[in-house]
N, C-alpha and C. Protein backbone atom coordinates (compact mmCIF):
# COMPACT_ATOMS: atom_id res chain seq x y z
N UNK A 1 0.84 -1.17 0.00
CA UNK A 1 0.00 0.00 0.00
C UNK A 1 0.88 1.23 0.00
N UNK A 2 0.52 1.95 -1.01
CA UNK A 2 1.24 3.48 -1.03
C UNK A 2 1.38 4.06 0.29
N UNK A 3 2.03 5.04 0.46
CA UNK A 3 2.41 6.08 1.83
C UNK A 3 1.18 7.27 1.50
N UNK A 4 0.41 7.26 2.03
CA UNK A 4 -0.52 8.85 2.04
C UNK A 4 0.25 10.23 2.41
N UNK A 5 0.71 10.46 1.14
CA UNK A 5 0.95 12.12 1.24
C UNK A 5 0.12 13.13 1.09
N UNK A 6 0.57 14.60 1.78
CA UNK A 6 -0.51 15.49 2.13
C UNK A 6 -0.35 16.28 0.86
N UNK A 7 -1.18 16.80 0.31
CA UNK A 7 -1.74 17.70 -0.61
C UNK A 7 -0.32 19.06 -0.41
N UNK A 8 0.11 19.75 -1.63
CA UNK A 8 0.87 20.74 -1.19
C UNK A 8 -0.53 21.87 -1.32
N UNK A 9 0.05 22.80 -0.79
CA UNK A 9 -0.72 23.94 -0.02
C UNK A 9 -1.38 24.41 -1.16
N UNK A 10 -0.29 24.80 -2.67
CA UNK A 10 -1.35 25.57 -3.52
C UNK A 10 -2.59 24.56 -3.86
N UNK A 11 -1.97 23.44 -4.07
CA UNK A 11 -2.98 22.26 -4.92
C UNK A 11 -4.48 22.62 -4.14
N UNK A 12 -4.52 22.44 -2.77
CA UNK A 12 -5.50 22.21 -1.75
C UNK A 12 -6.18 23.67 -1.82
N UNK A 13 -5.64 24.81 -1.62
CA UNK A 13 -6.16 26.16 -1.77
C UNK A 13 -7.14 26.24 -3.51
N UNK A 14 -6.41 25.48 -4.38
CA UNK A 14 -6.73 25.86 -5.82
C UNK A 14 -7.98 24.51 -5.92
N UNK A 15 -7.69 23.59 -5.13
CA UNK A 15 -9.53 22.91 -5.11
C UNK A 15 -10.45 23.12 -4.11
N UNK A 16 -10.02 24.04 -3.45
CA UNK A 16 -11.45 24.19 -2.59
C UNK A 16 -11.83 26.16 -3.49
N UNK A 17 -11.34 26.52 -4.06
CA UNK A 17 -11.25 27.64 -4.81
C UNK A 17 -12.63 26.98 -5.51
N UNK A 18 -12.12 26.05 -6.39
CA UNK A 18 -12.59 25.31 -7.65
C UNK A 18 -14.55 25.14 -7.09
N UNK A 19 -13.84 24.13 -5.61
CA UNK A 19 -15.47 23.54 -5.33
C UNK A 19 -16.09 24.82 -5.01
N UNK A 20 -15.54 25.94 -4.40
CA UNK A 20 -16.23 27.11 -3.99
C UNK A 20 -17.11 27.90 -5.33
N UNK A 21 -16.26 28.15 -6.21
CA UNK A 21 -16.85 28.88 -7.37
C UNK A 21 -17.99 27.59 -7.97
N UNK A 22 -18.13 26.33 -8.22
CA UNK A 22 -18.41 25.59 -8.79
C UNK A 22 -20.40 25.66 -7.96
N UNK A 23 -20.17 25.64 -6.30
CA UNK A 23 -20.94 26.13 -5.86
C UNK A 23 -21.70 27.08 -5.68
N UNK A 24 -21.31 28.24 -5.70
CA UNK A 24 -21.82 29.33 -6.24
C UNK A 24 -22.34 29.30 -7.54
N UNK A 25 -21.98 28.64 -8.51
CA UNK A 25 -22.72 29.06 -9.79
C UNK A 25 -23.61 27.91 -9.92
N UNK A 26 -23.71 26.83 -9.14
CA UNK A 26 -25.18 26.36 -8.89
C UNK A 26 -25.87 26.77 -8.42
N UNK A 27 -25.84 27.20 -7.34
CA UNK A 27 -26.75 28.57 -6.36
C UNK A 27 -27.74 29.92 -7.26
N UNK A 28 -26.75 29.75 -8.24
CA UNK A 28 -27.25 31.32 -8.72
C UNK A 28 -28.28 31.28 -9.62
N UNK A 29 -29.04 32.10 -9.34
CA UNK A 29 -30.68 32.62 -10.25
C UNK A 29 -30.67 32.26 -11.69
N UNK A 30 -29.64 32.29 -12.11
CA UNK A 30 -29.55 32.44 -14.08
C UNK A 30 -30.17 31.14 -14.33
N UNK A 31 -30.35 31.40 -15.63
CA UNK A 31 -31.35 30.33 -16.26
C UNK A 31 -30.17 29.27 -16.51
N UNK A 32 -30.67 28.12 -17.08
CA UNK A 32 -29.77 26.76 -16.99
C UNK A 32 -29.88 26.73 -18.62
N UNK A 33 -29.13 26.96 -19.42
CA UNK A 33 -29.23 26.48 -20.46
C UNK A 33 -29.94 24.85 -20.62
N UNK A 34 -30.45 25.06 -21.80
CA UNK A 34 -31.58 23.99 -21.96
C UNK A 34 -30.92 23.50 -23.76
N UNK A 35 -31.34 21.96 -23.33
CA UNK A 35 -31.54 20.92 -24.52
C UNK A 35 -31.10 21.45 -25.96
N UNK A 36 -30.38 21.73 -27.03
CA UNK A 36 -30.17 22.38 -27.80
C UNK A 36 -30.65 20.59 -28.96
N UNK A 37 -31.46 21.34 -30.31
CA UNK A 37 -32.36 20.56 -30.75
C UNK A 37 -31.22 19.71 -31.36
N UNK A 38 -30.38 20.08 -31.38
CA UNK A 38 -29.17 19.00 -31.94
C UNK A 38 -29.14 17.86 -31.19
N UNK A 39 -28.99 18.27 -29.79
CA UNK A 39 -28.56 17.03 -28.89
C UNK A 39 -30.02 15.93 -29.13
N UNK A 40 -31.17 16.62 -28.98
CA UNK A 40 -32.37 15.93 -29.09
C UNK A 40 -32.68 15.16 -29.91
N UNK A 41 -32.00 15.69 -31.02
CA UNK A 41 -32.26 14.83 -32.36
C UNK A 41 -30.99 14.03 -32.05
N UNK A 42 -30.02 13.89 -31.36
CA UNK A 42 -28.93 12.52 -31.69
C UNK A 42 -29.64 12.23 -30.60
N UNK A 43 -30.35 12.33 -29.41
CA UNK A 43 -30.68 11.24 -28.67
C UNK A 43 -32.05 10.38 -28.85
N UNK A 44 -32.87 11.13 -30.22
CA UNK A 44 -33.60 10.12 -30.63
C UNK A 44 -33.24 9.12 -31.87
N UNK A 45 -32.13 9.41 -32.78
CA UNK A 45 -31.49 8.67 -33.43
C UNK A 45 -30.75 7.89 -33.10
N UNK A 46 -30.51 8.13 -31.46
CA UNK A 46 -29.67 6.81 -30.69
C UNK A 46 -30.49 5.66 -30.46
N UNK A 47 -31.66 6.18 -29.90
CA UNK A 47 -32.74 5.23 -29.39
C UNK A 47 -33.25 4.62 -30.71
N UNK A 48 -33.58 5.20 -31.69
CA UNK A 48 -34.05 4.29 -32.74
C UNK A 48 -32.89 3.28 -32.91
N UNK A 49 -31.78 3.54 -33.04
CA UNK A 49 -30.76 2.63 -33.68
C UNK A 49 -31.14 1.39 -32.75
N UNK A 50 -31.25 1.87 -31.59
CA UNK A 50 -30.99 0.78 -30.64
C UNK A 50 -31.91 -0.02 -30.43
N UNK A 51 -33.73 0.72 -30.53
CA UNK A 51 -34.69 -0.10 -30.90
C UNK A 51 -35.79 0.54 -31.75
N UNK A 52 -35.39 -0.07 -32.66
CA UNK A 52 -36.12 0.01 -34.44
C UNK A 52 -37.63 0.03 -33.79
N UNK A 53 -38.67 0.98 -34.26
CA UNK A 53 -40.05 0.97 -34.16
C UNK A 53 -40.78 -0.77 -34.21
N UNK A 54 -40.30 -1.44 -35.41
CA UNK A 54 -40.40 -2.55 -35.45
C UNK A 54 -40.86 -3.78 -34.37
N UNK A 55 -39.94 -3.49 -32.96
CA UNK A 55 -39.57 -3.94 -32.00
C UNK A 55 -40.90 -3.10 -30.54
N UNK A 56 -40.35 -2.62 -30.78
CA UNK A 56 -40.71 -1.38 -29.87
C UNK A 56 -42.56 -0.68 -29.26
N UNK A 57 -43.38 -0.96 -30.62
CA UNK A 57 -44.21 -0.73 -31.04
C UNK A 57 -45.30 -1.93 -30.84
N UNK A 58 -44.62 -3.30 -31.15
CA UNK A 58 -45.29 -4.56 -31.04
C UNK A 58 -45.55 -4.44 -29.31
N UNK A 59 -43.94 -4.37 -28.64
CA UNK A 59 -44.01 -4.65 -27.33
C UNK A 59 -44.94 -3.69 -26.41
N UNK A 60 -44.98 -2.28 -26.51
CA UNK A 60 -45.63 -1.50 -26.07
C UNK A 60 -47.08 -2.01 -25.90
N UNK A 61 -47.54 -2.34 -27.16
CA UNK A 61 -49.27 -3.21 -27.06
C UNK A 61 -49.42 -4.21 -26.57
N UNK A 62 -48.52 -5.07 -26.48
CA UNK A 62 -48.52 -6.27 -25.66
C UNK A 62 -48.27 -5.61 -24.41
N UNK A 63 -47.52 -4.83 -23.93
CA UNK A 63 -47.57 -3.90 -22.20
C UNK A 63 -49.29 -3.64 -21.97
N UNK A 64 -49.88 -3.14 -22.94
CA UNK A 64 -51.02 -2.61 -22.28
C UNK A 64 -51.96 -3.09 -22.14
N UNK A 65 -52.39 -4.21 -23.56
CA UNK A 65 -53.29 -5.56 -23.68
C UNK A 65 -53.09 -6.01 -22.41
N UNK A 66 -51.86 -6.68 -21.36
CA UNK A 66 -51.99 -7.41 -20.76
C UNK A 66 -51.80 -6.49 -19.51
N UNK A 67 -51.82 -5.08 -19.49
CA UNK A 67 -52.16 -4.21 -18.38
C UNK A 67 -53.99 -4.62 -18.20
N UNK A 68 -54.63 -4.22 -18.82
CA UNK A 68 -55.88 -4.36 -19.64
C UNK A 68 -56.32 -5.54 -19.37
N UNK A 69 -55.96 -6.83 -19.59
CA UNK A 69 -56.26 -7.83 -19.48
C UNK A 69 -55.97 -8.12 -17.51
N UNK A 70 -55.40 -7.55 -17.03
CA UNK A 70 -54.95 -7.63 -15.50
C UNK A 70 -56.32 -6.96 -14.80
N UNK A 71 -57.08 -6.29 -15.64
CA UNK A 71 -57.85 -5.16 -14.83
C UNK A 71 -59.43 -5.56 -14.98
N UNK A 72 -59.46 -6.20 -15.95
CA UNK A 72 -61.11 -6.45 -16.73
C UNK A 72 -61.52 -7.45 -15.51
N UNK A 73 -61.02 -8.68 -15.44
CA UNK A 73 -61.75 -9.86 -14.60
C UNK A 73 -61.67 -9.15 -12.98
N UNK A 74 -61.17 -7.69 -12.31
CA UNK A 74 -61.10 -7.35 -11.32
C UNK A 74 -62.81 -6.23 -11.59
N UNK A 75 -63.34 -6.02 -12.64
CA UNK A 75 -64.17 -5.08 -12.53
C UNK A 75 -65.81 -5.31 -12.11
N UNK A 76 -65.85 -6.69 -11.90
CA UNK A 76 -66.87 -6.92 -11.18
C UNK A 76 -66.84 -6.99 -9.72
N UNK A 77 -65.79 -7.21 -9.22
CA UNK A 77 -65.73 -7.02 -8.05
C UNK A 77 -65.70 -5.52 -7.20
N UNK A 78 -64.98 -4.66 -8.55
CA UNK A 78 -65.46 -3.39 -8.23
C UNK A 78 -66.59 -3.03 -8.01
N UNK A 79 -67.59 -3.01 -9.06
CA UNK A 79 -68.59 -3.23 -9.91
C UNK A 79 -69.80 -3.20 -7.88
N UNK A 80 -69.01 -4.82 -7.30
CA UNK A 80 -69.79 -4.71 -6.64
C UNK A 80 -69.56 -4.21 -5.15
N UNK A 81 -68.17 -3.98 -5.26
CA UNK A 81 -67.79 -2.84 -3.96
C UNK A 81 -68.55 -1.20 -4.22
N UNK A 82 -68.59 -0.97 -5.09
CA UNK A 82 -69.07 0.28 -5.50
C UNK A 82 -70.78 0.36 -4.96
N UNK A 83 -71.18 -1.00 -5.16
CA UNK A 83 -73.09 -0.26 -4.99
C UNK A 83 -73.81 -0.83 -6.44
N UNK A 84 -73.16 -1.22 -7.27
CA UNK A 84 -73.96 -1.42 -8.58
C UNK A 84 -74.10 -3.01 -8.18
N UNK A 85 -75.53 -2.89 -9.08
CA UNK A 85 -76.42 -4.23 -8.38
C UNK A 85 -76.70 -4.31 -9.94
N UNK A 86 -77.37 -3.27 -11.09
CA UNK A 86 -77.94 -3.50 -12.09
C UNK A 86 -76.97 -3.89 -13.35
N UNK A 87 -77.57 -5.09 -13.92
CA UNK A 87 -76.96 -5.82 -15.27
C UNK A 87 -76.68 -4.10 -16.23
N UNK A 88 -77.21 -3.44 -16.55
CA UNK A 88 -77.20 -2.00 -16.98
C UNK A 88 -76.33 -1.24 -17.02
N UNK A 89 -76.29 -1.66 -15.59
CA UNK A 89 -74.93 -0.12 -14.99
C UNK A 89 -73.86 -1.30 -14.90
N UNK A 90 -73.71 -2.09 -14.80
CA UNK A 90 -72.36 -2.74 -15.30
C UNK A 90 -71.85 -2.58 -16.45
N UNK A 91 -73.17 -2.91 -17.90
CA UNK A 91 -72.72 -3.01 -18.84
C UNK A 91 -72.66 -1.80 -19.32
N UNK A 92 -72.87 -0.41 -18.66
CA UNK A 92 -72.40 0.77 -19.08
C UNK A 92 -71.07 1.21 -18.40
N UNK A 93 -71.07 0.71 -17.80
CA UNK A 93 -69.21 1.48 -16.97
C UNK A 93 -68.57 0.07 -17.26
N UNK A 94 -68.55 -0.83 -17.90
CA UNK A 94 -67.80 -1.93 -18.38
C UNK A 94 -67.60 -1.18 -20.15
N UNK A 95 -68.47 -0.41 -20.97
CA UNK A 95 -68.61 0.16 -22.24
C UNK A 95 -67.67 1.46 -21.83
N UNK A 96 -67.78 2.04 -20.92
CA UNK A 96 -67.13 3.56 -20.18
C UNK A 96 -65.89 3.15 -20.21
N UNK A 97 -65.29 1.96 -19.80
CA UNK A 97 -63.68 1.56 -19.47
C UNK A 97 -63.47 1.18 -20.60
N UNK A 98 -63.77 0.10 -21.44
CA UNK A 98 -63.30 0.32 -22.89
C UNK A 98 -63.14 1.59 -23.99
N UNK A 99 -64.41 2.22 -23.87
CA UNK A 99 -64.15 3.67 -24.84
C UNK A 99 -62.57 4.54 -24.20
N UNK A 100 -62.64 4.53 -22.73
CA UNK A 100 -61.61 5.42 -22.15
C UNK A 100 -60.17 4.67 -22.82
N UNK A 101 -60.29 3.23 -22.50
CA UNK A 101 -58.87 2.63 -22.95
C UNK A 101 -59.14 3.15 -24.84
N UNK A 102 -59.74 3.28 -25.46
CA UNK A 102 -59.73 3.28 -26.66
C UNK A 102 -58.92 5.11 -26.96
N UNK A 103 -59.72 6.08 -26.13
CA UNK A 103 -59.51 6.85 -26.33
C UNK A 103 -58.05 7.58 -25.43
N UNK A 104 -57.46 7.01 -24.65
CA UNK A 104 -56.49 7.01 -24.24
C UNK A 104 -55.49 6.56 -24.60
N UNK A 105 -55.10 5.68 -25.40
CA UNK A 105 -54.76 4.82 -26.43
C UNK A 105 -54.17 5.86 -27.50
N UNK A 106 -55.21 6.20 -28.13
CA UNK A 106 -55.06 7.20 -29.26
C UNK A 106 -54.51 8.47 -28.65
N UNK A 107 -54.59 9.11 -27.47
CA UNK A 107 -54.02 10.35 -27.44
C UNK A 107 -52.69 10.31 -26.44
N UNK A 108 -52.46 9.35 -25.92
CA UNK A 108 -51.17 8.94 -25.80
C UNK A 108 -50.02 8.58 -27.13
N UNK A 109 -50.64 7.91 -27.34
CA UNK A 109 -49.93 7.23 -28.84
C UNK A 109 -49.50 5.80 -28.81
């Protein structure tokens, strides 16, 4: 194991200098420069490279089908924690949760 030597004086003065200023200009009010559309566009040309729509697109629907499919055989039991007794009002808030997945679907993407 090496011998632990002490820092010479400027070194130690010139990094706590460093962490001092480095701190301060996190502290401070100014705006943070933001995302420049260059970087945005190589970090969605990264992600495609890495997974082609192809891939990506299949799996996503299979995520939600079987989100979807996790939730349907639980909605009668809602159905009857809630107070609904009528064949009616099931089969309208059972029609209400499909249109919503339909239309949620679409404005998500």
């Amino acid at each position: 194991m090496a011998p632990r030597t002490e820092p010479e004086s400027d070194d130690f003065v010139d990094d706590v200098a460093t962490l001092t200023t480095a701190a301060q200009n996190k502290n401070s009010t100014a705006p943070r420069p933001s995302h420049s559309e260059t970087d945005i566009t190589e970090t969605k040309e990264k992600w495609n490279a890495a997974v082609p729509p192809t891939v990506s697109l299949p799996l996503l629907v299979m995520i939600d089908m079987f989100a979807v499919a996790l939730v349907v055989p639980l909605l009668h039991q809602y159905y009857r924690t809630a107070g609904v007794t009528s064949a009616n009002q099931r089969e309208l808030l059972s029609s209400l949760f499909s249109s919503s997945q339909i239309c949620g679907g679409l404005i998500i993407g």
